[in-house]
PDB file of N, CA and C in Angstrom:
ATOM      1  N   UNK A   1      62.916 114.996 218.187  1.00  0.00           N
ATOM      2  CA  UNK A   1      62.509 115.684 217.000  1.00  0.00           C
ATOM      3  C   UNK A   1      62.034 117.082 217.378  1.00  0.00           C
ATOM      4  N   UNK A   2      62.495 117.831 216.293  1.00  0.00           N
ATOM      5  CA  UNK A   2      62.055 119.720 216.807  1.00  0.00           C
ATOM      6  C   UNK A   2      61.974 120.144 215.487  1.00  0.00           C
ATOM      7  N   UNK A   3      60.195 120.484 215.617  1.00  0.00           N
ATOM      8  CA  UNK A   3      59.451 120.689 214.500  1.00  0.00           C
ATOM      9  C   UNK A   3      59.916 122.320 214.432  1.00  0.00           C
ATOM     10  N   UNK A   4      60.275 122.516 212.941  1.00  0.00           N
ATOM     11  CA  UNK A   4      60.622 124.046 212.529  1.00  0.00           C
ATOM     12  C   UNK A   4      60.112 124.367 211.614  1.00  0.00           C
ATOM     13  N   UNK A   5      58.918 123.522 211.077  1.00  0.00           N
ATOM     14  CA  UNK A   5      57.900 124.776 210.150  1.00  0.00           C
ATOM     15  C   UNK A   5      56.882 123.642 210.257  1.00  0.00           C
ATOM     16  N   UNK A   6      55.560 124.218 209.929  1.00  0.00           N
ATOM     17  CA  UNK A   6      54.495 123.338 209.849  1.00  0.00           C
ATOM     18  C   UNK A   6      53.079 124.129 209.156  1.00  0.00           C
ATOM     19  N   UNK A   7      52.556 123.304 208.595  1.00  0.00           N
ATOM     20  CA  UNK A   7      50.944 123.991 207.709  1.00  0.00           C
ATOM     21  C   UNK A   7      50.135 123.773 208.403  1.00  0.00           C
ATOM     22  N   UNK A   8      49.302 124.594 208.537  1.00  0.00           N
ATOM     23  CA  UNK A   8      47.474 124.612 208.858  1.00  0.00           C
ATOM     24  C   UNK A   8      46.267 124.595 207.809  1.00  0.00           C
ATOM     25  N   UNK A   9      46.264 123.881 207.517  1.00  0.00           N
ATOM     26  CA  UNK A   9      44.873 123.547 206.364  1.00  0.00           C
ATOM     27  C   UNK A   9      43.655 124.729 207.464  1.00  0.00           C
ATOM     28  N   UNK A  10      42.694 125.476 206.798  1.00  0.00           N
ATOM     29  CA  UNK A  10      41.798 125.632 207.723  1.00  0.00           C
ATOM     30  C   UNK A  10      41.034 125.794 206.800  1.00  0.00           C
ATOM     31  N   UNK A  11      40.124 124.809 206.673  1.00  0.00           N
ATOM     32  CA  UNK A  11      38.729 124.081 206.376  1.00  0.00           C
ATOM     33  C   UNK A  11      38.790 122.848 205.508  1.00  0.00           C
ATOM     34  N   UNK A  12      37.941 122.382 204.916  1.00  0.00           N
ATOM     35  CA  UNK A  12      37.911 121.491 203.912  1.00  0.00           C
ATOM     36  C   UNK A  12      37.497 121.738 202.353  1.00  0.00           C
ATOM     37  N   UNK A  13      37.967 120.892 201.654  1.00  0.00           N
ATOM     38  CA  UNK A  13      37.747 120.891 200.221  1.00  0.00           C
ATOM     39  C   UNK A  13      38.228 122.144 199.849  1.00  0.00           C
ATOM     40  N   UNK A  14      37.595 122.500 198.077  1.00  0.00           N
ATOM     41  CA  UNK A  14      38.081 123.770 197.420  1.00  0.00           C
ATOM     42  C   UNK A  14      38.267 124.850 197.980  1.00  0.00           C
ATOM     43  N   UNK A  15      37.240 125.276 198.890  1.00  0.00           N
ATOM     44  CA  UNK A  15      37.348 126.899 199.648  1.00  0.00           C
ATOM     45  C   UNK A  15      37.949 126.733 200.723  1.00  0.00           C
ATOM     46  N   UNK A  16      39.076 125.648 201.004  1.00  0.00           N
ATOM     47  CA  UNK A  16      40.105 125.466 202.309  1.00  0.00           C
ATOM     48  C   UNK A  16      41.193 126.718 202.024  1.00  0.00           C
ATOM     49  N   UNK A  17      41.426 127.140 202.781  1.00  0.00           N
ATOM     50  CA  UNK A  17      43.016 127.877 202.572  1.00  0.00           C
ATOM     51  C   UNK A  17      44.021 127.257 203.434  1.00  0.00           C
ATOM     52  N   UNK A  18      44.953 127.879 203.681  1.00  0.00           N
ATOM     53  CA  UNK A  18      45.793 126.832 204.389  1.00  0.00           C
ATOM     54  C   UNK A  18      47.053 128.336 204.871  1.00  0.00           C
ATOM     55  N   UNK A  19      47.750 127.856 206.383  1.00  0.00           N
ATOM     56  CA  UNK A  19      48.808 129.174 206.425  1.00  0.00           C
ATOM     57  C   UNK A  19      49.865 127.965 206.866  1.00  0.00           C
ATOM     58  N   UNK A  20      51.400 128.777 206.517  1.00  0.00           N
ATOM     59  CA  UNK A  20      52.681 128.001 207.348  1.00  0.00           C
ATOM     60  C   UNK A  20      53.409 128.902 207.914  1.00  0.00           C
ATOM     61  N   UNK A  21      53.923 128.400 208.480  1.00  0.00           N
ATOM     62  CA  UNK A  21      54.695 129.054 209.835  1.00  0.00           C
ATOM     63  C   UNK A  21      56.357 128.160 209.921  1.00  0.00           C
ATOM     64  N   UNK A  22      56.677 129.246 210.662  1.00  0.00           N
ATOM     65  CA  UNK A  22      58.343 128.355 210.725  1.00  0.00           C
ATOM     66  C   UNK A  22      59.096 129.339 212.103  1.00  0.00           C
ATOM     67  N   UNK A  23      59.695 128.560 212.657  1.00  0.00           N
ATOM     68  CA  UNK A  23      60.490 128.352 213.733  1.00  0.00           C
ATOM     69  C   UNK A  23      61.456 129.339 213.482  1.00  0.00           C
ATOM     70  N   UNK A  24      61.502 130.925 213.833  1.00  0.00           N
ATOM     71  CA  UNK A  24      62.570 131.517 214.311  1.00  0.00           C
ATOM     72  C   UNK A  24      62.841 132.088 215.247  1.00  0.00           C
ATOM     73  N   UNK A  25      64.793 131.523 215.586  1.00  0.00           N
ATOM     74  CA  UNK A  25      64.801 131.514 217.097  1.00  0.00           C
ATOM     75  C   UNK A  25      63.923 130.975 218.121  1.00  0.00           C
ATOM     76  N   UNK A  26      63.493 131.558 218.955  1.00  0.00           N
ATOM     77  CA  UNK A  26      62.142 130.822 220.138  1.00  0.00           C
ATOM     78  C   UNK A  26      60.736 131.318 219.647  1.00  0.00           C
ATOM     79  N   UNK A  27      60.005 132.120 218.851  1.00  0.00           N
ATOM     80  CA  UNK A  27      59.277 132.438 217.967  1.00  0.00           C
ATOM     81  C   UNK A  27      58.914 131.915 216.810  1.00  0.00           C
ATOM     82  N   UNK A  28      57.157 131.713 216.943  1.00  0.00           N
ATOM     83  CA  UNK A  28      56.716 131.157 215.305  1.00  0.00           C
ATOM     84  C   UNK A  28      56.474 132.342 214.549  1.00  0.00           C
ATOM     85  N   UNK A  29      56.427 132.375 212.688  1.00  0.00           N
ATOM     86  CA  UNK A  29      56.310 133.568 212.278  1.00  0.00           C
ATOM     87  C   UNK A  29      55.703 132.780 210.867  1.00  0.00           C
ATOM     88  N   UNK A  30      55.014 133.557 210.738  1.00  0.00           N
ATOM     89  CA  UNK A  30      54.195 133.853 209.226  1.00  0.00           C
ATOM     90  C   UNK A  30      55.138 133.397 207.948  1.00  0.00           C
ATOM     91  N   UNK A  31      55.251 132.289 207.612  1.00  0.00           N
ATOM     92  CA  UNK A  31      55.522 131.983 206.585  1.00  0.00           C
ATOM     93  C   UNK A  31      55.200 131.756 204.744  1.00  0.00           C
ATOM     94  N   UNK A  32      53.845 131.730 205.019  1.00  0.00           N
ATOM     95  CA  UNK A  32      53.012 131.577 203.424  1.00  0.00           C
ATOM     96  C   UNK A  32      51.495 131.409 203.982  1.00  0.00           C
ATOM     97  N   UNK A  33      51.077 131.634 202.871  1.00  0.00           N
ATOM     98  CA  UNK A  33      49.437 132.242 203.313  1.00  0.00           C
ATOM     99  C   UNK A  33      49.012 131.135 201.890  1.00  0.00           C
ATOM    100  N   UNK A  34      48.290 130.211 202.043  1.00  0.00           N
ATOM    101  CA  UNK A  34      47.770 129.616 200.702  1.00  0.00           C
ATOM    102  C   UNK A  34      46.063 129.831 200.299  1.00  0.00           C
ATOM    103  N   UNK A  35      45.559 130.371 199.507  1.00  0.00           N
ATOM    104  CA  UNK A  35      44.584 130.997 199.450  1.00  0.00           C
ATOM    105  C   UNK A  35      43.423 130.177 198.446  1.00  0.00           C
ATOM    106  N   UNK A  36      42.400 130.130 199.133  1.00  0.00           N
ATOM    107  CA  UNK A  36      41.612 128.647 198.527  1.00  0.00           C
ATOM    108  C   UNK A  36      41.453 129.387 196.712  1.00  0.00           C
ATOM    109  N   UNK A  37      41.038 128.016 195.849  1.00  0.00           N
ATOM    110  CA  UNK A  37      41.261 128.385 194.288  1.00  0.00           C
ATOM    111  C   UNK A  37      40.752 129.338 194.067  1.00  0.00           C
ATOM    112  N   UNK A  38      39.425 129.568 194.641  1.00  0.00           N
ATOM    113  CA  UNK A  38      38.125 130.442 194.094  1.00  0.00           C
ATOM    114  C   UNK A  38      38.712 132.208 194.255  1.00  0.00           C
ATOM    115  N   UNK A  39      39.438 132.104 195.414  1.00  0.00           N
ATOM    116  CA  UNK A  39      39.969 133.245 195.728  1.00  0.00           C
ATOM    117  C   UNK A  39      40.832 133.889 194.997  1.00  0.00           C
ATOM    118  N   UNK A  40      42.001 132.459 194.621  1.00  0.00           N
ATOM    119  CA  UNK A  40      43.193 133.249 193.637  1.00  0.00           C
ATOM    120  C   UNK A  40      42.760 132.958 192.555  1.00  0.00           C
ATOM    121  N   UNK A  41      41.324 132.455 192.057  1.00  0.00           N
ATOM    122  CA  UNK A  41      41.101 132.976 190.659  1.00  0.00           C
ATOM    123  C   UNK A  41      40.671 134.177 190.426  1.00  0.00           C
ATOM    124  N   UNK A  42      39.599 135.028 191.161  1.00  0.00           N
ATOM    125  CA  UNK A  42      39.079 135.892 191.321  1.00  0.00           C
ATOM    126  C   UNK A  42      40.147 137.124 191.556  1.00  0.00           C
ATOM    127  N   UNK A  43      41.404 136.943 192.254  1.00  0.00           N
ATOM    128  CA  UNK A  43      42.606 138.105 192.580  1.00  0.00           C
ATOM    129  C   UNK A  43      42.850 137.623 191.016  1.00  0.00           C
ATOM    130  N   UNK A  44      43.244 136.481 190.439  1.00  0.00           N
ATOM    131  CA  UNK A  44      43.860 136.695 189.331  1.00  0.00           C
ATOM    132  C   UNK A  44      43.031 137.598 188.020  1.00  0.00           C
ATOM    133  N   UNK A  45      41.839 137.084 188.220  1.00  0.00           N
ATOM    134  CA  UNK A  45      40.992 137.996 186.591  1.00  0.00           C
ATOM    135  C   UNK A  45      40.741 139.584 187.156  1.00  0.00           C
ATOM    136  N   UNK A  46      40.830 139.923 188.125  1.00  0.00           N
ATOM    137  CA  UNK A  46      40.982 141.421 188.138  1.00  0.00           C
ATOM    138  C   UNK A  46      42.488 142.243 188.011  1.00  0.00           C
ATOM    139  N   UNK A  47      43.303 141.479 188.175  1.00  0.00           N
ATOM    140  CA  UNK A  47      44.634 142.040 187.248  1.00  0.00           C
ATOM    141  C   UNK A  47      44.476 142.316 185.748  1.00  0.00           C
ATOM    142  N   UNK A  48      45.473 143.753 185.924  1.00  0.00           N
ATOM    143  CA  UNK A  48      45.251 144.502 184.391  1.00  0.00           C
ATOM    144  C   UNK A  48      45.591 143.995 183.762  1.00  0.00           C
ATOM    145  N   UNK A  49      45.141 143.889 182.174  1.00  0.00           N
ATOM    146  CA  UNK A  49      45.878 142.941 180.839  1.00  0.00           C
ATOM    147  C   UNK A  49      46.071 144.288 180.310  1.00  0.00           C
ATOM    148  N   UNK A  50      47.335 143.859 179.348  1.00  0.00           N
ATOM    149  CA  UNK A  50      48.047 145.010 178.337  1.00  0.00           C
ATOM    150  C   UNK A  50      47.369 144.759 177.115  1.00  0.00           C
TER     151      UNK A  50
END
């Protein structure tokens, strides 16, 4: 078996975020960044409304 992407939870509960990564070529690389709730609620209510 040859693992080609995998997640990192880093911490616990609500304020956990989490990153993934994936296998290119002989190199791991930055795949998605998951950002605990509190965070992407807070990025979300400071976006402009029309």
């Amino acid at each position: 078996m040859k693992p080609v992407e995998f997640a990192l939870r880093l911490g616990e509960g609500q304020n956990a975020g989490s990153i993934s990564m994936h296998l290119e070529s002989t190199t791991w690389k930055l795949s998605g960044i998951g950002l605990p709730s509190k965070v992407l609620a807070n990025i979300v209510d400071r976006l402009p409304t029309r």
